[in-house]
PDB file of N, CA and C in Angstrom:
ATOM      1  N   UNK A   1     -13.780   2.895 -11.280  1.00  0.00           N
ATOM      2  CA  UNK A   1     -12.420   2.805 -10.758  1.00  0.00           C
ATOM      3  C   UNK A   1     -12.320   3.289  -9.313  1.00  0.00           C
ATOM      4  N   UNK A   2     -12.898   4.338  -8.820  1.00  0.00           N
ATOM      5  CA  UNK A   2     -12.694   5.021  -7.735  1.00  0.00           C
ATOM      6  C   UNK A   2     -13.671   4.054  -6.596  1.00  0.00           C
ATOM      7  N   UNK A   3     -14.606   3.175  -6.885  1.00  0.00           N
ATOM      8  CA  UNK A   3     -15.141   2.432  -6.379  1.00  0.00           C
ATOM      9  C   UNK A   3     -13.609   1.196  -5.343  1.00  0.00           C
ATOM     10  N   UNK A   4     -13.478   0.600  -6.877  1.00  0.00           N
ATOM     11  CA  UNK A   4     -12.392  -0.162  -6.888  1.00  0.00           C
ATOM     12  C   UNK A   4     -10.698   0.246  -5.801  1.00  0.00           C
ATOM     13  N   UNK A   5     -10.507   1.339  -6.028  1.00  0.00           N
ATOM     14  CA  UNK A   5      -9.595   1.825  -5.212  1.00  0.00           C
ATOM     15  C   UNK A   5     -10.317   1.857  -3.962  1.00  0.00           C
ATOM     16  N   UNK A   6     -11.282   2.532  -3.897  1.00  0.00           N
ATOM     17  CA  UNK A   6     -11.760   2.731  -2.411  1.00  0.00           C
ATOM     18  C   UNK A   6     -11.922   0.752  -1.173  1.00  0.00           C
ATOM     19  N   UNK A   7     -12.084  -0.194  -2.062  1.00  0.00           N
ATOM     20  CA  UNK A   7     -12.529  -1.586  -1.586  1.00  0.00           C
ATOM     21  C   UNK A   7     -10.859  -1.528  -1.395  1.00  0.00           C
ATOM     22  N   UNK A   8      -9.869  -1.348  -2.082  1.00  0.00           N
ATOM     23  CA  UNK A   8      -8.183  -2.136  -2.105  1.00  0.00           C
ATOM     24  C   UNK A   8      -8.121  -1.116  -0.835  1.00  0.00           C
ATOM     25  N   UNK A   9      -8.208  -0.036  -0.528  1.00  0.00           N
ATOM     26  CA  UNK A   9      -7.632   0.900  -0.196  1.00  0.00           C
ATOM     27  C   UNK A   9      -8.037   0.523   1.756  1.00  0.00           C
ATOM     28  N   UNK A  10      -9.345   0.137   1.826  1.00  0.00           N
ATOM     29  CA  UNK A  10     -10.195  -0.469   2.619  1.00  0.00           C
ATOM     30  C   UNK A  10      -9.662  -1.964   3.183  1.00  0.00           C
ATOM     31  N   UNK A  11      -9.067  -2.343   2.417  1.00  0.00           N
ATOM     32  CA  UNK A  11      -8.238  -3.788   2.535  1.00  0.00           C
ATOM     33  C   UNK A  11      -7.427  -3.451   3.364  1.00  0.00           C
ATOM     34  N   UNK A  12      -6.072  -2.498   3.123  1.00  0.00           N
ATOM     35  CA  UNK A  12      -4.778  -2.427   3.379  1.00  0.00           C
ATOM     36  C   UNK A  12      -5.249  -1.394   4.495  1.00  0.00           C
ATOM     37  N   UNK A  13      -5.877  -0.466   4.889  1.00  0.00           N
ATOM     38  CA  UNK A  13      -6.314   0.183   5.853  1.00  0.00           C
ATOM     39  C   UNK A  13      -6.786  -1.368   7.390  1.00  0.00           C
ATOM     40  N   UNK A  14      -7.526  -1.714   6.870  1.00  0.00           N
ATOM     41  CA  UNK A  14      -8.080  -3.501   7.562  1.00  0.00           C
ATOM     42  C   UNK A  14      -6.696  -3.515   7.904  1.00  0.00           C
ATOM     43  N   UNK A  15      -5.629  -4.505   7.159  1.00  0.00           N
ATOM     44  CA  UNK A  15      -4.727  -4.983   7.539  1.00  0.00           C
ATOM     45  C   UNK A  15      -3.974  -4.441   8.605  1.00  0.00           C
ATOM     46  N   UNK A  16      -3.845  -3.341   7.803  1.00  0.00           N
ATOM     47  CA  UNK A  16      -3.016  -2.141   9.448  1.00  0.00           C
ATOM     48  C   UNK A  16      -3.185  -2.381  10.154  1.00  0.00           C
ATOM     49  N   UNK A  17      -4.648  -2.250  10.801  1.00  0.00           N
ATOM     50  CA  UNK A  17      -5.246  -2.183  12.253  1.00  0.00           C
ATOM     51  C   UNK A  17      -5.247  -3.582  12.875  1.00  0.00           C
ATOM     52  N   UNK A  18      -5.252  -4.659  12.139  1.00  0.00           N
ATOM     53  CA  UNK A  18      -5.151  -6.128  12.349  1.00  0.00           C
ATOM     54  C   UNK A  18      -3.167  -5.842  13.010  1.00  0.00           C
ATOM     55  N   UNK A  19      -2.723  -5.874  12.251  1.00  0.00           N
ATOM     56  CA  UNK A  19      -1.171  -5.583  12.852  1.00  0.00           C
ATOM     57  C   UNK A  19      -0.703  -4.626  13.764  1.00  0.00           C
ATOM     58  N   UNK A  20      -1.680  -3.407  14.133  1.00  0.00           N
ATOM     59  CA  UNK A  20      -1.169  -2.596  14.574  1.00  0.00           C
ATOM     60  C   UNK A  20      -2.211  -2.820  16.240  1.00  0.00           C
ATOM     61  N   UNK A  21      -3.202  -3.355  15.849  1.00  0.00           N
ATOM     62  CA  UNK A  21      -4.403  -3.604  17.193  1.00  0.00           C
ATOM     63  C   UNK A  21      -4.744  -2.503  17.624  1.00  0.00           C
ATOM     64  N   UNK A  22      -6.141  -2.972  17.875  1.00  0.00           N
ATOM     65  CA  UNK A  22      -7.701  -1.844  18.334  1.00  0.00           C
ATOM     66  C   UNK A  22      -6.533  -1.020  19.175  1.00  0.00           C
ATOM     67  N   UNK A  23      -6.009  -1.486  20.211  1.00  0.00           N
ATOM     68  CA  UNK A  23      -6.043  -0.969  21.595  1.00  0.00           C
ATOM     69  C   UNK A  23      -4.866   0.077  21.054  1.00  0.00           C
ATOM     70  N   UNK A  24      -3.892  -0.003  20.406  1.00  0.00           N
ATOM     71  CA  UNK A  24      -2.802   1.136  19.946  1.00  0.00           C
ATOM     72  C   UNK A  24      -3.331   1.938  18.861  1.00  0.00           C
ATOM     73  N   UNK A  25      -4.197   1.364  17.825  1.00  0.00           N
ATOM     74  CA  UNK A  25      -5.009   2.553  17.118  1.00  0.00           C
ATOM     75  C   UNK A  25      -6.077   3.450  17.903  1.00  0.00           C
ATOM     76  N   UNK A  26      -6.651   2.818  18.830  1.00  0.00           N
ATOM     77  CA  UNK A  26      -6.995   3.815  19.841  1.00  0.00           C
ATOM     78  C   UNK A  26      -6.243   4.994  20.484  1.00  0.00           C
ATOM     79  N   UNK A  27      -5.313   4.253  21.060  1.00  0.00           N
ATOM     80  CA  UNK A  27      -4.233   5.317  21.599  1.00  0.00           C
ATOM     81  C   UNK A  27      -4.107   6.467  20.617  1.00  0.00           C
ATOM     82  N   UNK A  28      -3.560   5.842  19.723  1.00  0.00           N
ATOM     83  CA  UNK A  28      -2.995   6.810  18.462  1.00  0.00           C
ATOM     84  C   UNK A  28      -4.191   7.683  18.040  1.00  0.00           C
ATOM     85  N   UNK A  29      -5.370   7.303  17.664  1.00  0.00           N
ATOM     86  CA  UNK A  29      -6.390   8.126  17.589  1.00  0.00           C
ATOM     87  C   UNK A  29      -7.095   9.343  18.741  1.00  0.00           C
ATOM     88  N   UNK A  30      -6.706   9.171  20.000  1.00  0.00           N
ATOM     89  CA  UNK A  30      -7.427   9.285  21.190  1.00  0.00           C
ATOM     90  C   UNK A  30      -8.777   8.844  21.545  1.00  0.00           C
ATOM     91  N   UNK A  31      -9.121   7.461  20.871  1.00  0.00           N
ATOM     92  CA  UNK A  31     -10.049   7.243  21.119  1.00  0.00           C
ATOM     93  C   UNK A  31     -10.293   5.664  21.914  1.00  0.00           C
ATOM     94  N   UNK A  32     -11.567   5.347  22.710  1.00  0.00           N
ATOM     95  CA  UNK A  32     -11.186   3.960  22.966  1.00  0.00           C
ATOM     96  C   UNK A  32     -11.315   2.949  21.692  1.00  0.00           C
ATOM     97  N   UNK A  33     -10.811   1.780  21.844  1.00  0.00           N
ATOM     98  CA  UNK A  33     -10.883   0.413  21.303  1.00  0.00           C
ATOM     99  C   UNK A  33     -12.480  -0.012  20.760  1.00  0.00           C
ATOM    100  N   UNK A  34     -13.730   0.712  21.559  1.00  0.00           N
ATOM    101  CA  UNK A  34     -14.839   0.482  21.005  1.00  0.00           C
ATOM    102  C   UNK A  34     -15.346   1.707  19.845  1.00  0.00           C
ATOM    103  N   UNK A  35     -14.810   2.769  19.929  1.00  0.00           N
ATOM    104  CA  UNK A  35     -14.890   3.801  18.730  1.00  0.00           C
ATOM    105  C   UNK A  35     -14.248   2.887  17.709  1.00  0.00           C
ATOM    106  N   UNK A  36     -12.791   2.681  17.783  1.00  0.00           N
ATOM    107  CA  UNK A  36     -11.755   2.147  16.549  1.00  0.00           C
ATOM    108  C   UNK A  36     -12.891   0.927  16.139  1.00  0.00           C
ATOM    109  N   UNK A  37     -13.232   0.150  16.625  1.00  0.00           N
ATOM    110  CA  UNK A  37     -13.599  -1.109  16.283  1.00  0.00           C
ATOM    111  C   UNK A  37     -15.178  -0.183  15.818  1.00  0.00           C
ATOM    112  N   UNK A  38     -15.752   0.400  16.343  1.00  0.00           N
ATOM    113  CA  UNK A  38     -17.735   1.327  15.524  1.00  0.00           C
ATOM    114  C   UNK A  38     -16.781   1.890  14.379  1.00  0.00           C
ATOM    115  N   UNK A  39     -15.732   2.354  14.106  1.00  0.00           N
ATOM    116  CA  UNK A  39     -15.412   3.159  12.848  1.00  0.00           C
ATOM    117  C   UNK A  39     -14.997   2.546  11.923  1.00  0.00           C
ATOM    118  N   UNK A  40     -14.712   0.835  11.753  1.00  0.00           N
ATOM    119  CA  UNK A  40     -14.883  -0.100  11.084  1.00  0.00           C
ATOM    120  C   UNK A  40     -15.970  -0.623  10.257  1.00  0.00           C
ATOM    121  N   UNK A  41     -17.544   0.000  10.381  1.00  0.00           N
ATOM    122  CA  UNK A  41     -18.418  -0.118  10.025  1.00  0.00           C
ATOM    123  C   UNK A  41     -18.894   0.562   9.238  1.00  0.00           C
ATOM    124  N   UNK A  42     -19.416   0.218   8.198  1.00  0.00           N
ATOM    125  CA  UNK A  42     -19.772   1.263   6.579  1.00  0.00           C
ATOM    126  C   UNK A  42     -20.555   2.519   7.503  1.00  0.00           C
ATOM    127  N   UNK A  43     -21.698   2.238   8.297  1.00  0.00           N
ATOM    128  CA  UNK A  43     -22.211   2.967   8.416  1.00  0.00           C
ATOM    129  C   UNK A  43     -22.832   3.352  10.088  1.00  0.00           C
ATOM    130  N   UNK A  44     -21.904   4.295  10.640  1.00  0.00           N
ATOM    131  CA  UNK A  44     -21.460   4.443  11.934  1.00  0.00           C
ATOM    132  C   UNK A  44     -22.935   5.529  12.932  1.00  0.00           C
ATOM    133  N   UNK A  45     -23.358   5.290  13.534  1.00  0.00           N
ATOM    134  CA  UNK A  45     -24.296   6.053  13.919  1.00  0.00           C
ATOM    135  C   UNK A  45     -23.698   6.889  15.252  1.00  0.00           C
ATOM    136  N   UNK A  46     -22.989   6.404  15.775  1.00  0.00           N
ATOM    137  CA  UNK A  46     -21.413   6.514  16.841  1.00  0.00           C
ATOM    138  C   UNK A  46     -20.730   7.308  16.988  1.00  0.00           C
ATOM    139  N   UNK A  47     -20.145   7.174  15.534  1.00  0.00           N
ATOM    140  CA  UNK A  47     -19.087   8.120  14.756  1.00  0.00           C
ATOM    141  C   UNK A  47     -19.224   8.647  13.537  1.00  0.00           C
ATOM    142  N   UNK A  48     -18.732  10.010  12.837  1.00  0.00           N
ATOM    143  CA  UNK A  48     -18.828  10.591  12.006  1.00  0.00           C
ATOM    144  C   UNK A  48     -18.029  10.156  10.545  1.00  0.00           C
ATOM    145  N   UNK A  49     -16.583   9.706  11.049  1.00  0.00           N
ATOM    146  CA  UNK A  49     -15.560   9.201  10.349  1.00  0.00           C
ATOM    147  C   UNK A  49     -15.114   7.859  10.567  1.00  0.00           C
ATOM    148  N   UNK A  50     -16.005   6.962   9.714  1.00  0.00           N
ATOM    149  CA  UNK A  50     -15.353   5.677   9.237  1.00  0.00           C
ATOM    150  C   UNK A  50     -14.583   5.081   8.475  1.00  0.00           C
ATOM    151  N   UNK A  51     -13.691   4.162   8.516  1.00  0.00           N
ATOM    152  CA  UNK A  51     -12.872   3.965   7.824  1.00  0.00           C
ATOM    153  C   UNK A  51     -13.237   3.536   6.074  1.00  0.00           C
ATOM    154  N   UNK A  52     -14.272   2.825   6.166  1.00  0.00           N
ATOM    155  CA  UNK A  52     -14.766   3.138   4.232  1.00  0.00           C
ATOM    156  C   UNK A  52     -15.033   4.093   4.177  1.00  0.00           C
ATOM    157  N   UNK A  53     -15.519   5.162   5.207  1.00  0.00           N
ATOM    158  CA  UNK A  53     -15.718   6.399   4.238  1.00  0.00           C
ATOM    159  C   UNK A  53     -14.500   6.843   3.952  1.00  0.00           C
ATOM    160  N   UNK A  54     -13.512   7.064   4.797  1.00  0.00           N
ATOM    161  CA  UNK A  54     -12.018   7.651   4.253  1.00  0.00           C
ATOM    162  C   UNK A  54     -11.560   6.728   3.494  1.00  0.00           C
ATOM    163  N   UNK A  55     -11.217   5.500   3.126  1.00  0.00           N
ATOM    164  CA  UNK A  55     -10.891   4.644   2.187  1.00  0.00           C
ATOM    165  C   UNK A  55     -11.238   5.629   0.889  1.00  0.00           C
ATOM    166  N   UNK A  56     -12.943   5.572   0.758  1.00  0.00           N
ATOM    167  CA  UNK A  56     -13.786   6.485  -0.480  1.00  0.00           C
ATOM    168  C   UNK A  56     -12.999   8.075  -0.627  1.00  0.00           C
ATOM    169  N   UNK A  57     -13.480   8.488   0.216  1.00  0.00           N
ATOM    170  CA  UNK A  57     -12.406   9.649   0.281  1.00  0.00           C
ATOM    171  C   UNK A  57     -10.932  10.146  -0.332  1.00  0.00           C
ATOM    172  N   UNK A  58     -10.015   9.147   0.032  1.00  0.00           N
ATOM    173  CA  UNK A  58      -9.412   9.078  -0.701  1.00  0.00           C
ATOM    174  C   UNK A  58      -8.796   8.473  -2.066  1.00  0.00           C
ATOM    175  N   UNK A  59      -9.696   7.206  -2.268  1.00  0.00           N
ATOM    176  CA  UNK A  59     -10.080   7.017  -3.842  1.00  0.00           C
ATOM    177  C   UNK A  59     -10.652   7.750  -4.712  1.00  0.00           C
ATOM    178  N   UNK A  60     -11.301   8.948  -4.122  1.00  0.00           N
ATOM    179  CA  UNK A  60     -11.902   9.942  -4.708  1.00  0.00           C
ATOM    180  C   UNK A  60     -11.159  11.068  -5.069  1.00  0.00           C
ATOM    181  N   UNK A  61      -9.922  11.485  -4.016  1.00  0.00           N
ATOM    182  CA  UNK A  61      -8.812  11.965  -4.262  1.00  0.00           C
ATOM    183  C   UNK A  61      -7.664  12.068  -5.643  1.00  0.00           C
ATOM    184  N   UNK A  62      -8.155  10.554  -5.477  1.00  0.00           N
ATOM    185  CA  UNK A  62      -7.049  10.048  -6.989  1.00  0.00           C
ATOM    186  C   UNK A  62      -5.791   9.522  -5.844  1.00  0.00           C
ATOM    187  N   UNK A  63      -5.964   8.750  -4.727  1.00  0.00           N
ATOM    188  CA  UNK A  63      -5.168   8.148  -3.781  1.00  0.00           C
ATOM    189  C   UNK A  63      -5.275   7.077  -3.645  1.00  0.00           C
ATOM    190  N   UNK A  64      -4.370   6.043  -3.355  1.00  0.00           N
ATOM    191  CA  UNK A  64      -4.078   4.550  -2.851  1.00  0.00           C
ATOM    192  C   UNK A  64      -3.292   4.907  -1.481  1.00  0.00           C
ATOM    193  N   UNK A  65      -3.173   4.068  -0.942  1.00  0.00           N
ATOM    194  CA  UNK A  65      -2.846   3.910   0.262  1.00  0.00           C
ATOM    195  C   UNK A  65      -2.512   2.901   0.362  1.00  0.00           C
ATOM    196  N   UNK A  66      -0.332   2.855   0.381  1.00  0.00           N
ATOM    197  CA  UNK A  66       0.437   1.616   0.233  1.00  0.00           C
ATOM    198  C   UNK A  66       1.354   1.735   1.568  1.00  0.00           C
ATOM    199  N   UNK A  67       2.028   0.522   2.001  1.00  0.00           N
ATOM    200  CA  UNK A  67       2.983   0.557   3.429  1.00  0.00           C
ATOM    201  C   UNK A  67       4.224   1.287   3.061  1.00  0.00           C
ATOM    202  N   UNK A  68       4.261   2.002   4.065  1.00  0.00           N
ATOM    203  CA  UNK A  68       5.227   2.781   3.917  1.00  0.00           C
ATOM    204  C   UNK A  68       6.653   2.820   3.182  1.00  0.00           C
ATOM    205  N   UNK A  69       6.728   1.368   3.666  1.00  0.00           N
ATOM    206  CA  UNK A  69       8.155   0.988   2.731  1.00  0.00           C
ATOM    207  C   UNK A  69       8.258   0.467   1.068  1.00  0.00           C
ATOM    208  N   UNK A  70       7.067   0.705   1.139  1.00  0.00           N
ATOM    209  CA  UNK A  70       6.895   0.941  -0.335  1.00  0.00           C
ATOM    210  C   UNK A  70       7.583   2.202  -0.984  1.00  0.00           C
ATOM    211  N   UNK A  71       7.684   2.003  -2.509  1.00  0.00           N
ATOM    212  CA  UNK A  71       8.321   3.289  -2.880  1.00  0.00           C
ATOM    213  C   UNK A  71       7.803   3.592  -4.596  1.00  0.00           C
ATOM    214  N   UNK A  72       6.908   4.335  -4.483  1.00  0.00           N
ATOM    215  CA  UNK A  72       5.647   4.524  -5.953  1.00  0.00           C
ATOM    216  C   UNK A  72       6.352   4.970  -7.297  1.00  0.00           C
ATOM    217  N   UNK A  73       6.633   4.780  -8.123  1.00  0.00           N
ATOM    218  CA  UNK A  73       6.596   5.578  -8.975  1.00  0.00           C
ATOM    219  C   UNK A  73       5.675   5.914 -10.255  1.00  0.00           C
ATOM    220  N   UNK A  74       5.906   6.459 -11.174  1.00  0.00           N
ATOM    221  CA  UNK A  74       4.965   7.021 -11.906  1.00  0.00           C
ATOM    222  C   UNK A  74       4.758   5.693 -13.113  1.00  0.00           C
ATOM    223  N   UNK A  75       3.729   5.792 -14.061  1.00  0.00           N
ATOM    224  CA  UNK A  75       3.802   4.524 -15.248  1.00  0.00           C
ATOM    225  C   UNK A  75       5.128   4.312 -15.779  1.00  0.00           C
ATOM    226  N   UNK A  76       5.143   5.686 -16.360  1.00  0.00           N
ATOM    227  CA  UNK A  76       6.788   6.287 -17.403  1.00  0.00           C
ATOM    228  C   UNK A  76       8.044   5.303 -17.038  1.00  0.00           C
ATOM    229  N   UNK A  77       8.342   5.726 -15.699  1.00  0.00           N
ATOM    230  CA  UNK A  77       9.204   5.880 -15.116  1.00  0.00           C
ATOM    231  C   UNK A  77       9.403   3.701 -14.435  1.00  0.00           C
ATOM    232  N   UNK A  78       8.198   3.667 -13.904  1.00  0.00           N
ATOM    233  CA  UNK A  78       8.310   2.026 -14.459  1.00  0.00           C
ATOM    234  C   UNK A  78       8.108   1.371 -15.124  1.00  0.00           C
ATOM    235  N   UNK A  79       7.729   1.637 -16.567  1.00  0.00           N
ATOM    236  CA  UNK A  79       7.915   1.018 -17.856  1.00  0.00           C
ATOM    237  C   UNK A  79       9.129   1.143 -18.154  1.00  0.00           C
ATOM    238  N   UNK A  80      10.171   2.143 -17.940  1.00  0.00           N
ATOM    239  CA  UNK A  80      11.675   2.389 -18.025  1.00  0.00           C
ATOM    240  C   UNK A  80      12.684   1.129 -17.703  1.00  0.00           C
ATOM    241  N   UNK A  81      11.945   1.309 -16.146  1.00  0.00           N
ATOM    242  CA  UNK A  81      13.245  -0.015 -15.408  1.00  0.00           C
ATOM    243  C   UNK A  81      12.744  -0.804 -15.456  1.00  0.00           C
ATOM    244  N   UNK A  82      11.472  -1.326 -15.606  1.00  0.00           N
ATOM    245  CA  UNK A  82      11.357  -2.965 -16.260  1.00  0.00           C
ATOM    246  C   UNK A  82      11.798  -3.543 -17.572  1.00  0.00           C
ATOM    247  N   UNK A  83      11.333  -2.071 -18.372  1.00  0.00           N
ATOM    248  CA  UNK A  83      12.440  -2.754 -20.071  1.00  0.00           C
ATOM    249  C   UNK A  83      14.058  -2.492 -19.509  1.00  0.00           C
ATOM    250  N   UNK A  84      14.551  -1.820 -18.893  1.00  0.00           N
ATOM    251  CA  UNK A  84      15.945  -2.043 -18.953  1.00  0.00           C
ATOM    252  C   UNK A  84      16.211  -3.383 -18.568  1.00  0.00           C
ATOM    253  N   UNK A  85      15.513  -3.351 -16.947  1.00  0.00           N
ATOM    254  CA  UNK A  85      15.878  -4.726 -16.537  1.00  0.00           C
ATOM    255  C   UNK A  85      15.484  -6.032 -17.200  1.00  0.00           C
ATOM    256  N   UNK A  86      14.629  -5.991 -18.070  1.00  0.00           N
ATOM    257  CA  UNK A  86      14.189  -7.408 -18.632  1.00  0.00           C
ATOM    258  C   UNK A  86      15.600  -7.366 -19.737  1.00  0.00           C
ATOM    259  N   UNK A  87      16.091  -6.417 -20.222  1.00  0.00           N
ATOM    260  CA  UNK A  87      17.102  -6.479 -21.433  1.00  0.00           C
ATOM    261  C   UNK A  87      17.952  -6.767 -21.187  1.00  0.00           C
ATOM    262  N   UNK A  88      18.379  -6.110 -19.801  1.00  0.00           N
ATOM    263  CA  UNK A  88      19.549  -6.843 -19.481  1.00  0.00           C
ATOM    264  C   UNK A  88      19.494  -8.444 -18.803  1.00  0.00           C
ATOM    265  N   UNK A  89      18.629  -8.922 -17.985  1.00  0.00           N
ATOM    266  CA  UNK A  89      18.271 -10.415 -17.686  1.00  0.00           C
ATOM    267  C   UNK A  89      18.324 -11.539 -18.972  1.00  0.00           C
ATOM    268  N   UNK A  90      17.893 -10.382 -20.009  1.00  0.00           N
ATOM    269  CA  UNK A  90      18.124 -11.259 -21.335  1.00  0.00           C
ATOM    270  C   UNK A  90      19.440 -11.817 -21.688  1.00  0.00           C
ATOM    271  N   UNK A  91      20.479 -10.943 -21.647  1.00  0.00           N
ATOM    272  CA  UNK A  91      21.838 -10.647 -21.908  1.00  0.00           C
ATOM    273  C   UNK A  91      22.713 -11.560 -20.970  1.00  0.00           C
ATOM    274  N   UNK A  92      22.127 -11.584 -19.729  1.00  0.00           N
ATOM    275  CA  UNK A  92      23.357 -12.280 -18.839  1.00  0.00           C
ATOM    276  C   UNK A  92      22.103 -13.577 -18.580  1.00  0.00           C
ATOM    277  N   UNK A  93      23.512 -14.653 -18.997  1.00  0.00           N
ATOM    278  CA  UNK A  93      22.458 -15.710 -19.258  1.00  0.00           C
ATOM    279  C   UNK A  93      23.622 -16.523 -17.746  1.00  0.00           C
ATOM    280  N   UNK A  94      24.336 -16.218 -17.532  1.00  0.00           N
ATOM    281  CA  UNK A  94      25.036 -17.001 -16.732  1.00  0.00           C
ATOM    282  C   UNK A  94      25.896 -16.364 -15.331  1.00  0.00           C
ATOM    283  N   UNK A  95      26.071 -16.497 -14.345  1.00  0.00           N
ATOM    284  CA  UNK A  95      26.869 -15.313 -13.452  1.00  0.00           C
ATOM    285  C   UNK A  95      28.177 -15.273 -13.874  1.00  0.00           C
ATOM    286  N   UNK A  96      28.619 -16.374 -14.149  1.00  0.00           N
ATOM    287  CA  UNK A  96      30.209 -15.928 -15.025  1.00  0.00           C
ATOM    288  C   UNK A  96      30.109 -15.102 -15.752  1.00  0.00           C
ATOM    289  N   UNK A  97      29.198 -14.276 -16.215  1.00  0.00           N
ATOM    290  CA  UNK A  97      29.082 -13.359 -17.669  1.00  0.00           C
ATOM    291  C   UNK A  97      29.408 -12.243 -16.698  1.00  0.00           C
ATOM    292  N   UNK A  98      29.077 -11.875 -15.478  1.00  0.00           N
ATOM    293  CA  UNK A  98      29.391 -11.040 -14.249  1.00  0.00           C
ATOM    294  C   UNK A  98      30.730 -10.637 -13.683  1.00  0.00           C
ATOM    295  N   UNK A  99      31.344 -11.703 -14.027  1.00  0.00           N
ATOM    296  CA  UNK A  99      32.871 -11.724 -13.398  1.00  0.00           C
ATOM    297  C   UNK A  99      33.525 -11.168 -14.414  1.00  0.00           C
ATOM    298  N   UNK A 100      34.588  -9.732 -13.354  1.00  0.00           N
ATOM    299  CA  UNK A 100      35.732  -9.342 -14.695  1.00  0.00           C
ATOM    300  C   UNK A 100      37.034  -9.351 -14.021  1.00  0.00           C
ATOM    301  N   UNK A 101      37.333 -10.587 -13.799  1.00  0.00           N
ATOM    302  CA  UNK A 101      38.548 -11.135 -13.205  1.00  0.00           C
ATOM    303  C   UNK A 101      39.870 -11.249 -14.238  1.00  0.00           C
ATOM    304  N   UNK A 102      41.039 -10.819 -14.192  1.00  0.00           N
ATOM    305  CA  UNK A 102      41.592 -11.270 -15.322  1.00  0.00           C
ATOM    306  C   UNK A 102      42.021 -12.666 -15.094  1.00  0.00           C
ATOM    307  N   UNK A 103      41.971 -13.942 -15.974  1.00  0.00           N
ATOM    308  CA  UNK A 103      42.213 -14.892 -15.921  1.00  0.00           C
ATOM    309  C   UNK A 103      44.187 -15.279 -15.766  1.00  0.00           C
ATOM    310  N   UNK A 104      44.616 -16.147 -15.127  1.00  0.00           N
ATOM    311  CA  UNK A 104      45.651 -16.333 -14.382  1.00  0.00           C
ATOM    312  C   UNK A 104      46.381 -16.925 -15.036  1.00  0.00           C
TER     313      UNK A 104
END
Protein backbone atom coordinates (compact mmCIF):
# COMPACT_ATOMS: atom_id res chain seq x y z
CA UNK A 1 0.00 0.00 0.00
CA UNK A 2 2.57 2.55 1.03
CA UNK A 3 4.30 1.75 -2.27
CA UNK A 4 1.01 2.60 -4.00
CA UNK A 5 0.40 5.90 -2.18
CA UNK A 6 3.87 6.94 -2.65
CA UNK A 7 3.44 6.46 -7.06
CA UNK A 8 -0.40 8.58 -6.60
CA UNK A 9 1.21 10.87 -4.30
CA UNK A 10 4.22 11.33 -6.96
CA UNK A 11 1.53 11.93 -9.64
CA UNK A 12 -0.25 14.88 -8.01
CA UNK A 13 3.14 16.30 -6.68
CA UNK A 14 4.16 16.01 -10.98
CA UNK A 15 1.03 17.78 -11.72
CA UNK A 16 1.68 20.74 -9.38
CA UNK A 17 4.88 21.60 -10.75
CA UNK A 18 3.52 21.13 -14.42
CA UNK A 19 0.87 23.99 -13.34
CA UNK A 20 2.80 25.81 -11.12
CA UNK A 21 6.35 25.77 -13.51
CA UNK A 22 10.12 24.95 -12.86
CA UNK A 23 10.85 28.64 -12.79
CA UNK A 24 8.18 29.61 -9.70
CA UNK A 25 8.88 26.29 -7.88
CA UNK A 26 12.30 27.43 -7.96
CA UNK A 27 11.59 30.69 -6.63
CA UNK A 28 9.48 29.21 -4.00
CA UNK A 29 12.10 26.68 -3.12
CA UNK A 30 15.21 29.06 -3.41
CA UNK A 31 16.51 27.12 -5.77
CA UNK A 32 17.26 27.38 -9.62
CA UNK A 33 14.93 25.72 -12.32
CA UNK A 34 17.88 23.12 -12.89
CA UNK A 35 17.84 21.81 -9.09
CA UNK A 36 13.69 21.73 -9.33
CA UNK A 37 13.87 19.91 -12.61
CA UNK A 38 17.52 17.21 -10.87
CA UNK A 39 14.92 16.78 -7.87
CA UNK A 40 12.47 15.22 -10.23
CA UNK A 41 14.65 12.26 -10.56
CA UNK A 42 14.35 8.95 -8.41
CA UNK A 43 17.80 9.19 -7.88
CA UNK A 44 19.58 12.63 -7.51
CA UNK A 45 23.38 12.73 -7.19
CA UNK A 46 22.84 16.83 -7.17
CA UNK A 47 20.48 16.83 -4.57
CA UNK A 48 19.66 15.21 -1.34
CA UNK A 49 15.77 15.66 -1.49
CA UNK A 50 13.83 14.37 -4.36
CA UNK A 51 10.57 14.49 -5.03
CA UNK A 52 9.86 10.41 -4.98
CA UNK A 53 11.71 10.34 -2.14
CA UNK A 54 9.27 12.77 -0.29
CA UNK A 55 6.28 11.36 -2.20
CA UNK A 56 7.75 7.81 -0.17
CA UNK A 57 8.15 9.72 2.78
CA UNK A 58 5.11 10.66 3.12
CA UNK A 59 3.27 7.48 2.10
CA UNK A 60 5.22 6.16 4.76
CA UNK A 61 3.75 8.67 7.06
CA UNK A 62 0.28 7.30 6.50
CA UNK A 63 -0.13 10.65 4.05
CA UNK A 64 -1.71 11.48 0.61
CA UNK A 65 -1.25 14.57 -0.76
CA UNK A 66 -4.60 16.16 -2.27
CA UNK A 67 -5.25 20.04 -3.81
CA UNK A 68 -5.98 22.11 -1.49
CA UNK A 69 -9.49 22.66 -2.23
CA UNK A 70 -10.15 19.49 -1.51
CA UNK A 71 -11.80 18.71 1.76
CA UNK A 72 -10.93 14.88 3.40
CA UNK A 73 -12.90 13.24 5.53
CA UNK A 74 -12.69 10.19 7.52
CA UNK A 75 -14.40 6.48 6.07
CA UNK A 76 -17.26 6.85 8.96
CA UNK A 77 -18.07 10.04 8.29
CA UNK A 78 -18.34 9.43 4.33
CA UNK A 79 -20.17 6.37 4.42
CA UNK A 80 -22.72 8.70 6.45
CA UNK A 81 -23.38 11.33 3.67
CA UNK A 82 -23.36 9.08 0.85
CA UNK A 83 -26.15 6.77 2.49
CA UNK A 84 -28.04 9.86 3.43
CA UNK A 85 -27.63 11.30 0.15
CA UNK A 86 -28.33 8.23 -1.97
CA UNK A 87 -31.76 7.93 0.34
CA UNK A 88 -32.76 10.87 -0.18
CA UNK A 89 -32.03 10.96 -4.31
CA UNK A 90 -34.13 7.88 -3.94
CA UNK A 91 -37.11 9.76 -2.49
CA UNK A 92 -37.23 12.83 -4.72
CA UNK A 93 -37.92 11.43 -7.93
CA UNK A 94 -39.03 14.76 -9.47
CA UNK A 95 -38.15 18.70 -8.62
CA UNK A 96 -41.78 19.37 -8.06
CA UNK A 97 -41.43 17.02 -5.03
CA UNK A 98 -39.07 20.24 -3.93
CA UNK A 99 -41.56 22.89 -4.20
CA UNK A 100 -43.66 23.96 -1.03
CA UNK A 101 -45.68 26.55 -2.66
CA UNK A 102 -49.21 26.69 -1.53
CA UNK A 103 -51.24 26.04 -4.58
CA UNK A 104 -53.59 29.09 -5.77
Amino acid sequence: MPHERARKNLQIIFRGLDALGLEQAGKTLGVSTGTVSKMKAEDSKETKTTFPKFAALMAAMGYKIVPETWQCVDPETFQMLYTGHKKYTELVKSPEQLLFEDPE
